[in-house]
N, C-alpha and C. Protein backbone atom coordinates (compact mmCIF):
# COMPACT_ATOMS: atom_id res chain seq x y z
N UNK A 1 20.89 13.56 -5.89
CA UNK A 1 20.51 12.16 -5.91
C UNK A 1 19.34 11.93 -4.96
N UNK A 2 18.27 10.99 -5.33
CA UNK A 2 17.15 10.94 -4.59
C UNK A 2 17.29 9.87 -3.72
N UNK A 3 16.84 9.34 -2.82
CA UNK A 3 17.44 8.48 -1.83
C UNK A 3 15.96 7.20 -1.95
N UNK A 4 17.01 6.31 -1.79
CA UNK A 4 16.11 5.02 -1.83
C UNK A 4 15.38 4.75 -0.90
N UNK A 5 13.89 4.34 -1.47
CA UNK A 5 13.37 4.01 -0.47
C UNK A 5 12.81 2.80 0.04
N UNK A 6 12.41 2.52 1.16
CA UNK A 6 11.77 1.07 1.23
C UNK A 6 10.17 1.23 1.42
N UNK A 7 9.13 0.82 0.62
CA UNK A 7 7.83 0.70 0.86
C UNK A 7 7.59 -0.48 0.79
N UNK A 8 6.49 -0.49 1.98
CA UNK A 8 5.79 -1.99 2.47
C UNK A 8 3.95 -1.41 1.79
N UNK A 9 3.74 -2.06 0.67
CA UNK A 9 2.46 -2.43 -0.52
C UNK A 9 1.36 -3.18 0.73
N UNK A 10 0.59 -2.44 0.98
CA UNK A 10 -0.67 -3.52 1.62
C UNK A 10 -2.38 -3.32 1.03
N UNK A 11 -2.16 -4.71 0.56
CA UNK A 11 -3.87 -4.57 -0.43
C UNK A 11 -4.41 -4.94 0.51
N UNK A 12 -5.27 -4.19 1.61
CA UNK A 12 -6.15 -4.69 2.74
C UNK A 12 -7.35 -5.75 2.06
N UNK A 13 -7.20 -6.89 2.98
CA UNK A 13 -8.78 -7.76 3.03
C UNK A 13 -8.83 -8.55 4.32
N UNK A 14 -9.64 -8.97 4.63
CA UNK A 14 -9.90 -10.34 5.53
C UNK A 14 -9.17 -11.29 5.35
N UNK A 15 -9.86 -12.05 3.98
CA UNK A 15 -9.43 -13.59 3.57
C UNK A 15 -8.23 -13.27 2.63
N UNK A 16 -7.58 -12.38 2.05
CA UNK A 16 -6.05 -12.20 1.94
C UNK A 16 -5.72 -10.75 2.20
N UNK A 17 -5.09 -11.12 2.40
CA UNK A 17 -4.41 -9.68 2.97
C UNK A 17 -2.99 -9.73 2.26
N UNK A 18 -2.52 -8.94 1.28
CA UNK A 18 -1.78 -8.84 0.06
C UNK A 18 -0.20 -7.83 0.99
N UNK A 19 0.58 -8.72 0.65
CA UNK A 19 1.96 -7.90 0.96
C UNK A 19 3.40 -7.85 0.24
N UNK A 20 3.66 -6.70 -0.34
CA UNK A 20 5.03 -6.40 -1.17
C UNK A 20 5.89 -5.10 -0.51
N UNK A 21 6.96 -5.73 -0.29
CA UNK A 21 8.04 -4.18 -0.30
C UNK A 21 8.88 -4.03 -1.46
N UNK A 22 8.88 -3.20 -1.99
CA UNK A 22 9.83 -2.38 -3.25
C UNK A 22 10.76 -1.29 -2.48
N UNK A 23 11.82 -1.59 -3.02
CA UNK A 23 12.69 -0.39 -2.90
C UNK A 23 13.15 0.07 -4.20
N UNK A 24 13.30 1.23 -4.02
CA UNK A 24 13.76 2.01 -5.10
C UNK A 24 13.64 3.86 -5.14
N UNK A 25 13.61 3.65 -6.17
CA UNK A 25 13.61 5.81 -5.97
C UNK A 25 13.26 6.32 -7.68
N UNK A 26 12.19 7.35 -7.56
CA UNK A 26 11.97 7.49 -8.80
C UNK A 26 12.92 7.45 -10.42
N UNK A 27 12.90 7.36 -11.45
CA UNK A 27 13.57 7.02 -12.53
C UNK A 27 14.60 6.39 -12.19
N UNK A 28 14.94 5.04 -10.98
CA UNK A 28 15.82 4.42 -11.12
C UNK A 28 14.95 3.39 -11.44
N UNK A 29 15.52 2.19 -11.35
CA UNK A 29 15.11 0.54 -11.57
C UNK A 29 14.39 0.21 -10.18
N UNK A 30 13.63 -0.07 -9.89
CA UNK A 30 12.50 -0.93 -8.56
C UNK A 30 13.28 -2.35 -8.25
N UNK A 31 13.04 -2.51 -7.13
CA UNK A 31 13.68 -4.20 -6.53
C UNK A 31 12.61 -4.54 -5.78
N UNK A 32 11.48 -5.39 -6.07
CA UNK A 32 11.19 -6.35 -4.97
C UNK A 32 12.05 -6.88 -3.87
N UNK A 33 11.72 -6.60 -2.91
CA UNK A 33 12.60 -7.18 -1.74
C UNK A 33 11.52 -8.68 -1.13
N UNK A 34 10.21 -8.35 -0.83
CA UNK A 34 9.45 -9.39 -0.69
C UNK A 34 7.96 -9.49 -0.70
N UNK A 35 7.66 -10.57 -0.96
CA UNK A 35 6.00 -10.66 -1.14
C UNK A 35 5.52 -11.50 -0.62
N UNK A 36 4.31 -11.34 -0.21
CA UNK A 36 3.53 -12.28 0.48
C UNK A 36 2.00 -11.81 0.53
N UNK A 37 1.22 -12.77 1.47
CA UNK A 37 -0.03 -12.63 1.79
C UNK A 37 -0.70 -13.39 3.33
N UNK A 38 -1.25 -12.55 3.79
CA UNK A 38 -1.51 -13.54 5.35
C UNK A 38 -2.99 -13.58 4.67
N UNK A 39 -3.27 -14.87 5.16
CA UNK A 39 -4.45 -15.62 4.80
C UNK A 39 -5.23 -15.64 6.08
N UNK A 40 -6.67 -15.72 6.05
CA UNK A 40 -7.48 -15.95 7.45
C UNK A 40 -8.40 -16.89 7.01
N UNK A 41 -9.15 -17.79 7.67
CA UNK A 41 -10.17 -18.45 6.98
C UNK A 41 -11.52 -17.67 6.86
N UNK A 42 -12.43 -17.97 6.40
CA UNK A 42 -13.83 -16.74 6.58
C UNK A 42 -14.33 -17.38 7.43
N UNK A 43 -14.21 -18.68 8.50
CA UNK A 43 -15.07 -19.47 9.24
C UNK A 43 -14.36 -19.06 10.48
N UNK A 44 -12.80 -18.05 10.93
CA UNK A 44 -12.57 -17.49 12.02
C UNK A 44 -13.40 -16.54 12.54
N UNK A 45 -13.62 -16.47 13.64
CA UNK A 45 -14.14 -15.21 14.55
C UNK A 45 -13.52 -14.01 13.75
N UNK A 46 -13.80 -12.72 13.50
CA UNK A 46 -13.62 -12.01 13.10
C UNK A 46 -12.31 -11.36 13.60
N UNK A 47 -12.87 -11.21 14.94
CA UNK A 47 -11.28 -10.48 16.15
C UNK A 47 -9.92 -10.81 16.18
N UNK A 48 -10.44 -12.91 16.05
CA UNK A 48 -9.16 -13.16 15.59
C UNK A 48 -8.81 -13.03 14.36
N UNK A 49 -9.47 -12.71 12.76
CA UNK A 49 -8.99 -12.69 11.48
C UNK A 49 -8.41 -11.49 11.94
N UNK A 50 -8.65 -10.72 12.26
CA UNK A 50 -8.01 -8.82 12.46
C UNK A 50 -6.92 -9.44 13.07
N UNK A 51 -6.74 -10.10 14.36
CA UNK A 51 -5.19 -10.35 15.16
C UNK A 51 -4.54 -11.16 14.43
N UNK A 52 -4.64 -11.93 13.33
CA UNK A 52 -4.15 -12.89 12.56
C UNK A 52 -3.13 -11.56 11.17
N UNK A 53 -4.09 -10.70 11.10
CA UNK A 53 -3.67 -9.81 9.90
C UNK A 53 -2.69 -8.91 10.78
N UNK A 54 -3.20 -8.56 11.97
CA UNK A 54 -2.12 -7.88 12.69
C UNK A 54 -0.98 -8.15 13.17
N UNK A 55 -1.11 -9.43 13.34
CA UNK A 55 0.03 -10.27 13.57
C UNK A 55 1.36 -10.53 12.23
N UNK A 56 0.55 -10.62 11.04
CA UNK A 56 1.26 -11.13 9.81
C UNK A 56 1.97 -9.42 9.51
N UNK A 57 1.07 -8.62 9.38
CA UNK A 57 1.84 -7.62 9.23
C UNK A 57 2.82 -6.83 10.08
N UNK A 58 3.04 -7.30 11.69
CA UNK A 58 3.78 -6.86 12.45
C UNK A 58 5.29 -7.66 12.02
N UNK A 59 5.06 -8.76 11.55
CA UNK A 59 6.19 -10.01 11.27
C UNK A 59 6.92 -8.84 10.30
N UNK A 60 5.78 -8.01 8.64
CA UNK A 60 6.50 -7.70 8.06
C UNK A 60 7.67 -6.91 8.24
N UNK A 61 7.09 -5.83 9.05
CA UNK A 61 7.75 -4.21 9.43
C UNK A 61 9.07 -4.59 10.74
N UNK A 62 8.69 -5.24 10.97
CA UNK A 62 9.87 -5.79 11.77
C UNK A 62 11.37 -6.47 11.05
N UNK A 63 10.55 -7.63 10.16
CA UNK A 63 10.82 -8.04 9.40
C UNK A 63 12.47 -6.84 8.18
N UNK A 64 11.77 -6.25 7.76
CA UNK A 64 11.81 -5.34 6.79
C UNK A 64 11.95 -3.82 7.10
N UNK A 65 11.38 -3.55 7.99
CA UNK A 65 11.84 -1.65 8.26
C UNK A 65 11.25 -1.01 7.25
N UNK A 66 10.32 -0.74 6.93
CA UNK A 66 10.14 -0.11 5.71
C UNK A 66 10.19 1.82 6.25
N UNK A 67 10.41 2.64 4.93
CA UNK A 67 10.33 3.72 5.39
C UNK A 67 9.11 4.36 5.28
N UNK A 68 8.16 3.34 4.70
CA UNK A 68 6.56 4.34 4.38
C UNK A 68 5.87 2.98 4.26
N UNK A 69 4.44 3.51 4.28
CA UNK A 69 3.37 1.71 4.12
C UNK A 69 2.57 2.68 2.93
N UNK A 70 2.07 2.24 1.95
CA UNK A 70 1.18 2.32 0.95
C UNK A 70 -0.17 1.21 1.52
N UNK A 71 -1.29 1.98 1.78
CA UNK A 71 -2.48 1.25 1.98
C UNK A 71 -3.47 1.58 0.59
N UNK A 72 -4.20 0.69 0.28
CA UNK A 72 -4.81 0.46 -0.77
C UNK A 72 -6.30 1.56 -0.14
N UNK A 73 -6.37 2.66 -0.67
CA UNK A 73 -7.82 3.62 -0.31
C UNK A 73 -9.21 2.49 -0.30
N UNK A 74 -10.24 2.71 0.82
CA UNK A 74 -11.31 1.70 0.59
C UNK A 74 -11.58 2.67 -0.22
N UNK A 75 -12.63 1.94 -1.91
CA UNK A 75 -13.82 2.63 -1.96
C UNK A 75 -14.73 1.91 -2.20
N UNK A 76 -15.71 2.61 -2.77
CA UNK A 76 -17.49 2.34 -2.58
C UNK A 76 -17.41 1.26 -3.29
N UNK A 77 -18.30 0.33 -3.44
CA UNK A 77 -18.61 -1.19 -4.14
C UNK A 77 -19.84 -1.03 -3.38
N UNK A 78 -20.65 -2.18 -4.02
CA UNK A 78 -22.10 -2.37 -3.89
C UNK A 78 -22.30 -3.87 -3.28
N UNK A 79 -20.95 -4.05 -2.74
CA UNK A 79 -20.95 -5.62 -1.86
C UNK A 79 -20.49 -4.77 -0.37
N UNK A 80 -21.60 -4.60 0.63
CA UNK A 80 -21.02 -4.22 1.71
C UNK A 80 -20.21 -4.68 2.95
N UNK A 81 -20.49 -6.14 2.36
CA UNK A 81 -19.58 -7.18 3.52
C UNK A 81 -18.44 -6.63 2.99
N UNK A 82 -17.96 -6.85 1.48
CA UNK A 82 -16.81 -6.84 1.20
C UNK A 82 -15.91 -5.50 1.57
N UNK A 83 -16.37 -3.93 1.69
CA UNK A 83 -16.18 -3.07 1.65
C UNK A 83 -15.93 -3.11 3.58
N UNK A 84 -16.77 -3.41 4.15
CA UNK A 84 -16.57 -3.59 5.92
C UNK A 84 -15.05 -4.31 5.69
N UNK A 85 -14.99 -5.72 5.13
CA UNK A 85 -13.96 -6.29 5.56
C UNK A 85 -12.60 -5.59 5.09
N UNK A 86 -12.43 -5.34 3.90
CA UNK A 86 -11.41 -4.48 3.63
C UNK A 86 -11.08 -3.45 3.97
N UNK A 87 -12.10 -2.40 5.08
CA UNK A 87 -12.00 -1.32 5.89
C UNK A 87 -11.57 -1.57 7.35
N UNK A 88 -11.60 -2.91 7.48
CA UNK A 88 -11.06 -3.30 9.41
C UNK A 88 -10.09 -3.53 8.78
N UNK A 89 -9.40 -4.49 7.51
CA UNK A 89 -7.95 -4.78 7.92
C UNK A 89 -7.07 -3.42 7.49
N UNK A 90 -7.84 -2.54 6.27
CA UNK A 90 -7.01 -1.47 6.56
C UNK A 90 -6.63 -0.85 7.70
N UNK A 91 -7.77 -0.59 8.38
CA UNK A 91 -8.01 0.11 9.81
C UNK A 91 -6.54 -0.71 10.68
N UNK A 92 -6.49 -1.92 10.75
CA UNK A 92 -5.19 -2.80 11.00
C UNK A 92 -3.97 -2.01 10.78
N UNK A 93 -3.88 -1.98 9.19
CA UNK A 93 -2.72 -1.65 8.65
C UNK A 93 -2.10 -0.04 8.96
N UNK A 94 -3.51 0.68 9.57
CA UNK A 94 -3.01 2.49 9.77
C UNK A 94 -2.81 2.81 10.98
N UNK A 95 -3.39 1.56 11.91
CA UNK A 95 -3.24 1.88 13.18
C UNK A 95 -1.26 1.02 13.27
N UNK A 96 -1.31 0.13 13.01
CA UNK A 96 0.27 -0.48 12.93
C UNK A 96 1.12 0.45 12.83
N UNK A 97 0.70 0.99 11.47
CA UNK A 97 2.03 2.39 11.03
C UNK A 97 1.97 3.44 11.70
N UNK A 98 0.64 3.80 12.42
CA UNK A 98 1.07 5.15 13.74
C UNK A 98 1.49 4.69 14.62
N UNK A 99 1.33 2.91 15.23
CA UNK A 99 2.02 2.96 16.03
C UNK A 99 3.74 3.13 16.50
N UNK A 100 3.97 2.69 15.06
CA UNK A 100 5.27 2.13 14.32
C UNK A 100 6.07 3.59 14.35
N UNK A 101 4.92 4.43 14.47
CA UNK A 101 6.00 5.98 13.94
C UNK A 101 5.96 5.80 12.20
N UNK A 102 5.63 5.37 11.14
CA UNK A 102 5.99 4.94 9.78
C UNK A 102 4.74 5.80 8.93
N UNK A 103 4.95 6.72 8.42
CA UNK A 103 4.92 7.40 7.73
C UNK A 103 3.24 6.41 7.12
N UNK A 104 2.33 7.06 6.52
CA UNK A 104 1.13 6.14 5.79
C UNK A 104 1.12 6.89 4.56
N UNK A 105 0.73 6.35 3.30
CA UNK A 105 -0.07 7.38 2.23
C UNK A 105 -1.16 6.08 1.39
N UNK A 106 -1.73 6.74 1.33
CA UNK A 106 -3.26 5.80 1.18
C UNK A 106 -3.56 6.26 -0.93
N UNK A 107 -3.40 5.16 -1.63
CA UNK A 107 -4.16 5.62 -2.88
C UNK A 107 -4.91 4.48 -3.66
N UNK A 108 -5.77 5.21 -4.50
CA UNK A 108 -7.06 5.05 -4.86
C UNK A 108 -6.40 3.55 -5.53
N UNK A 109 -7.20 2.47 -6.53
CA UNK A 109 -6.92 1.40 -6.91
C UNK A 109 -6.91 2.31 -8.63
N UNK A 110 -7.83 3.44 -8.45
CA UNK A 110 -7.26 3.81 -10.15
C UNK A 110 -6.06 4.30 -10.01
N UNK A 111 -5.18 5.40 -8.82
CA UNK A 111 -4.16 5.84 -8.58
C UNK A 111 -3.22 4.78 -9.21
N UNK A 112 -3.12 3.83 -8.60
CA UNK A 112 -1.83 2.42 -8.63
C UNK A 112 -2.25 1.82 -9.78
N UNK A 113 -3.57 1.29 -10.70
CA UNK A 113 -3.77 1.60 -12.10
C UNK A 113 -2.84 2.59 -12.86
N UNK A 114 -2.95 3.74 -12.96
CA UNK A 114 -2.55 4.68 -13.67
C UNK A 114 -0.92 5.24 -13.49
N UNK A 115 -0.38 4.92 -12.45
CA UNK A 115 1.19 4.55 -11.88
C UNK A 115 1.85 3.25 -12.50
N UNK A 116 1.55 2.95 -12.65
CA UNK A 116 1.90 1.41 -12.76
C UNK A 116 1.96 1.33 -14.25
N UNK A 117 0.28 1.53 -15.16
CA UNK A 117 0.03 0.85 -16.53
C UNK A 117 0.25 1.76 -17.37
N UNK A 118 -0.25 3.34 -16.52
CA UNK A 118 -0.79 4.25 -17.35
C UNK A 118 -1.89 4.67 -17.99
N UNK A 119 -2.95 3.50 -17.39
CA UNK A 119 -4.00 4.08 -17.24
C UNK A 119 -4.63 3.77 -16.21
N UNK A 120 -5.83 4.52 -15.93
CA UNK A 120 -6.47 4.39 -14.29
C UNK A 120 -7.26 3.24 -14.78
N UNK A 121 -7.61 2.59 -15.81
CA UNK A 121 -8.55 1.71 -16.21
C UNK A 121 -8.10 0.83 -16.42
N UNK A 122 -7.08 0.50 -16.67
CA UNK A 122 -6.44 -1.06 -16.29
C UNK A 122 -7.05 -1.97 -15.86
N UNK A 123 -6.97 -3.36 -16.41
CA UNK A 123 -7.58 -4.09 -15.55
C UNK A 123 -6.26 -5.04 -14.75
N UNK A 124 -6.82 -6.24 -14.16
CA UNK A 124 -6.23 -6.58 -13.05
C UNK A 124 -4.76 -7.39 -13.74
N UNK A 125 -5.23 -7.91 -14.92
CA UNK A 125 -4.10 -8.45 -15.77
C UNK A 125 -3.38 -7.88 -16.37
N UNK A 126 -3.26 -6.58 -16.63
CA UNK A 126 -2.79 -5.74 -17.14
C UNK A 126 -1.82 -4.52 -16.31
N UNK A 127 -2.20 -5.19 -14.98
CA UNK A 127 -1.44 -4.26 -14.35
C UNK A 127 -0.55 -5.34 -13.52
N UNK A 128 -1.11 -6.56 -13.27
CA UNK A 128 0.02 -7.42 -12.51
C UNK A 128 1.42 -8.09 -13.69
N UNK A 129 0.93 -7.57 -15.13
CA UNK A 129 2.34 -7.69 -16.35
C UNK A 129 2.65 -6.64 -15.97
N UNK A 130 2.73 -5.51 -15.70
CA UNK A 130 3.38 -4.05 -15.70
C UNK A 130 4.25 -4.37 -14.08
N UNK A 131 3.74 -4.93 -13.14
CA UNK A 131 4.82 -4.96 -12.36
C UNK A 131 5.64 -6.37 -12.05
N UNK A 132 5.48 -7.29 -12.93
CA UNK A 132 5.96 -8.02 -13.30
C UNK A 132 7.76 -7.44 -14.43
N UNK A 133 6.68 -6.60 -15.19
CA UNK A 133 8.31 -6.14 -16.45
C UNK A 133 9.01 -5.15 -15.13
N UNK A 134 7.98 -3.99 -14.59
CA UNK A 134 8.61 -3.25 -13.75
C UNK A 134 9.37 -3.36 -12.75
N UNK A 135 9.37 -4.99 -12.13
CA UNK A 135 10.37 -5.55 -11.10
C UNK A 135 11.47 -6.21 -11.54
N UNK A 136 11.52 -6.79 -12.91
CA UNK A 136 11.87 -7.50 -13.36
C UNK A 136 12.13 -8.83 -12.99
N UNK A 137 11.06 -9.23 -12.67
CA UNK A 137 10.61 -11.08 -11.83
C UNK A 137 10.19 -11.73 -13.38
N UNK A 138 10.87 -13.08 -12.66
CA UNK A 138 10.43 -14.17 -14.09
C UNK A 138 9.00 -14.97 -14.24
N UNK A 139 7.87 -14.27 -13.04
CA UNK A 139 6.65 -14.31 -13.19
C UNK A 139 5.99 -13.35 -12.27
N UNK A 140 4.97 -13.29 -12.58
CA UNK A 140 3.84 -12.93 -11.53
C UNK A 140 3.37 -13.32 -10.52
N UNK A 141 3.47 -13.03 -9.48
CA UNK A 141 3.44 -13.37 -8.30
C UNK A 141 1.80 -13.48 -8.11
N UNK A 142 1.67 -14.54 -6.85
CA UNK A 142 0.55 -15.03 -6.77
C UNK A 142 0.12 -15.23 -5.42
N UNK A 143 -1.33 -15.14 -4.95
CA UNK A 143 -2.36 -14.36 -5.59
C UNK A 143 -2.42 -13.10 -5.84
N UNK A 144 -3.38 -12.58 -6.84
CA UNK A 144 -3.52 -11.00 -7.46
C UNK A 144 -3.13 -10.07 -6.33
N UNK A 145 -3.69 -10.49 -4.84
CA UNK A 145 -3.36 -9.74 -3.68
C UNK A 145 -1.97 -9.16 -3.31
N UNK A 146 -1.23 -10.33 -3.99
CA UNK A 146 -0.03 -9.80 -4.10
C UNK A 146 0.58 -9.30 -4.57
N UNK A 147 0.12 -9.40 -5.99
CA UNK A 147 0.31 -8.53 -6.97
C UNK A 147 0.12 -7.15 -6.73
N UNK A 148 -0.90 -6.97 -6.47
CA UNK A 148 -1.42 -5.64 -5.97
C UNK A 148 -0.77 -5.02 -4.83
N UNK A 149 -0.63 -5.65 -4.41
CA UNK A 149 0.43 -4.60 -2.71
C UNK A 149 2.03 -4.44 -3.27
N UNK A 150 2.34 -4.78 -4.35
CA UNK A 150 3.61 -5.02 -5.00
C UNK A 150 3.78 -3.14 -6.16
N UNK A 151 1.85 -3.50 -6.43
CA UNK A 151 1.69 -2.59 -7.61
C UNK A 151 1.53 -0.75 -6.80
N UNK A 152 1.08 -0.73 -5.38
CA UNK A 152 0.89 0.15 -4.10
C UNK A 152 2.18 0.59 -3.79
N UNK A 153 3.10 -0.38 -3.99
CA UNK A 153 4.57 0.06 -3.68
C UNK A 153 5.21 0.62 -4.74
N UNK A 154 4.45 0.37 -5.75
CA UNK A 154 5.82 0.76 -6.74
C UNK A 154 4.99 2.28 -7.12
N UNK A 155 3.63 2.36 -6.87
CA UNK A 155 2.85 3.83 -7.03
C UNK A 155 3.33 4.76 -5.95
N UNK A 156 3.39 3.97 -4.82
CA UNK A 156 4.06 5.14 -3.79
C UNK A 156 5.43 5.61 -4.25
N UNK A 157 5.91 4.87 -4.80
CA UNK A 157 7.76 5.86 -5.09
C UNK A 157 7.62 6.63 -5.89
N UNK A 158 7.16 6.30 -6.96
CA UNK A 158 6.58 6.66 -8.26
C UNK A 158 6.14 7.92 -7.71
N UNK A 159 4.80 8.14 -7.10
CA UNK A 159 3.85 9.56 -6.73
C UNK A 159 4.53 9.60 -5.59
N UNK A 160 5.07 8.86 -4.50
CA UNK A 160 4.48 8.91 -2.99
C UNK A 160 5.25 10.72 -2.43
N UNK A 161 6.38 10.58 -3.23
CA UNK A 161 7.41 11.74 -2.95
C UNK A 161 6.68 13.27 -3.46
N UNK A 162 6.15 13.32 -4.38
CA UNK A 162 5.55 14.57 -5.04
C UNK A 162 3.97 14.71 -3.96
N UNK A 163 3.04 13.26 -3.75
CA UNK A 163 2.28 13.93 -2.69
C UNK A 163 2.66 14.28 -1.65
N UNK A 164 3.32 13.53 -1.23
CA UNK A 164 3.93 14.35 0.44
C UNK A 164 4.34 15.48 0.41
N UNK A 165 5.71 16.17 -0.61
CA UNK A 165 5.28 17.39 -0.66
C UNK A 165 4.48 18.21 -0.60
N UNK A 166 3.61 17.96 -1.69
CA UNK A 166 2.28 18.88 -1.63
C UNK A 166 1.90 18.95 -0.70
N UNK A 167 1.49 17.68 0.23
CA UNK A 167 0.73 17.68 1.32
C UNK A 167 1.64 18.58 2.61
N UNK A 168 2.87 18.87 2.35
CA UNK A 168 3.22 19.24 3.34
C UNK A 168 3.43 20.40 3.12
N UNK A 169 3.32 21.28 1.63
CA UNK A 169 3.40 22.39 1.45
C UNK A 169 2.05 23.26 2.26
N UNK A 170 1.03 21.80 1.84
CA UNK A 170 -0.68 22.63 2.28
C UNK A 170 -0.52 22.96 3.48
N UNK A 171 0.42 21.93 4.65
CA UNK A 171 0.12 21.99 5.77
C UNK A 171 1.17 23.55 6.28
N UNK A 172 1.92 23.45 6.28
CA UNK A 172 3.03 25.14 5.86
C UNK A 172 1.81 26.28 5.84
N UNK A 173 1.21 26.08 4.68
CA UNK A 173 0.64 27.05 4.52
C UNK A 173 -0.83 27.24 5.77
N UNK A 174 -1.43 25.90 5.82
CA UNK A 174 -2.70 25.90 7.26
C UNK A 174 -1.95 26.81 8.07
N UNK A 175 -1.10 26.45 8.12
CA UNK A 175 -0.32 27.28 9.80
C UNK A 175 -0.22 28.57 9.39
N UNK A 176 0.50 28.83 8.25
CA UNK A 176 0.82 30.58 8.42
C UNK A 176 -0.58 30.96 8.25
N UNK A 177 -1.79 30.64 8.02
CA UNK A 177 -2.91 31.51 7.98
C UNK A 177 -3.47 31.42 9.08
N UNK A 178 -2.97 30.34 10.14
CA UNK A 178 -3.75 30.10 11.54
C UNK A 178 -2.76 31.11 12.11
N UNK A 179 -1.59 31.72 12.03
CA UNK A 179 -0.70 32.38 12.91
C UNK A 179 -1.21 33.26 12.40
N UNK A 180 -1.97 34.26 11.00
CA UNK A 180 -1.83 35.27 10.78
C UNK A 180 -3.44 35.79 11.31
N UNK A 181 -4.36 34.62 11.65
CA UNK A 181 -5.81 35.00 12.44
C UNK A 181 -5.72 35.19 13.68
N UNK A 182 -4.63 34.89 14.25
CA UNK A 182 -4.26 35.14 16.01
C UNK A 182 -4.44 34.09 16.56
């Protein structure tokens, strides 16, 4: 039997900052436990939007205990404000979970696309119905931000167990070739 887990979903941004925990365990049924979003205005000082996001997400993990955080991977876009801002509140969200001791795994937005819909090309409506049927909620939760840190959680149970393996098989193996160079 595979053991249930609790993941805390975080779609890093500034002006929302997207939050879902799912529990569950692969080929069983998923449970939303809770969702939300901490909001900042774009007319705050920056330091405080980061302590505002750090703050909302300390409420969660406290809150909730989760056993792993799913962070949404930055990537490239051709809006660089937007790409800065969603890279500090991640930066938020990875420094929290080392402090926390809590486990991180970071995936792509096609990753949680292609977990979720089944395909990496999904668009945004198409994947907030998939974890809508997949939670079994009598709507879609709102805003998309939330949707999305909902859709991070349910990709981490889904994959999160088969990458960590791997990743920890690679690391097994780093070592026996660092013990076998002296």
């Amino acid at each position: 039997m595979v053991a249930v887990m609790r993941v805390l979903g975080i779609d890093p941004g500034l002006t929302r900052c997207g939050i879902g925990i799912v529990e569950g365990s692969p080929g069983s049924p998923l449970k939303m436990v809770g969702v939300g979003v901490v909001m900042t205005p774009a007319d705050m000082a920056l330091e405080n939007r980061l302590l505002e996001i750090d703050k909302g997400l300390n409420e969660w993990i406290a809150l909730w205990n989760p056993d792993v955080i799913a962070v949404e991977r930055v990537f490239a876009q051709h809006n660089v404000r937007t790409v800065m801002g969603t890279g500090q509140a991640a930066g938020i969200a990875l420094l929290i979970a080392a402090k926390a001791g809590i486990p991180v795994m970071m995936h792509t937005p096609s990753e949680v696309k292609a977990a979720v819909s089944g395909s990496g090309r999904a668009n945004k409506a198409q994947v907030a119905q998939m974890v809508q049927k997949i939670l079994n909620l009598d709507s879609i939760p709102k805003p998309v931000d939330a949707t999305d840190a909902l859709a991070l959680a349910i990709c981490n149970i889904w994959r999160g167990g088969a990458t960590a393996r791997i990743n920890q098989a690679v690391e097994v193996e780093k070592s026996r070739l660092r013990k076998l160079r002296g």
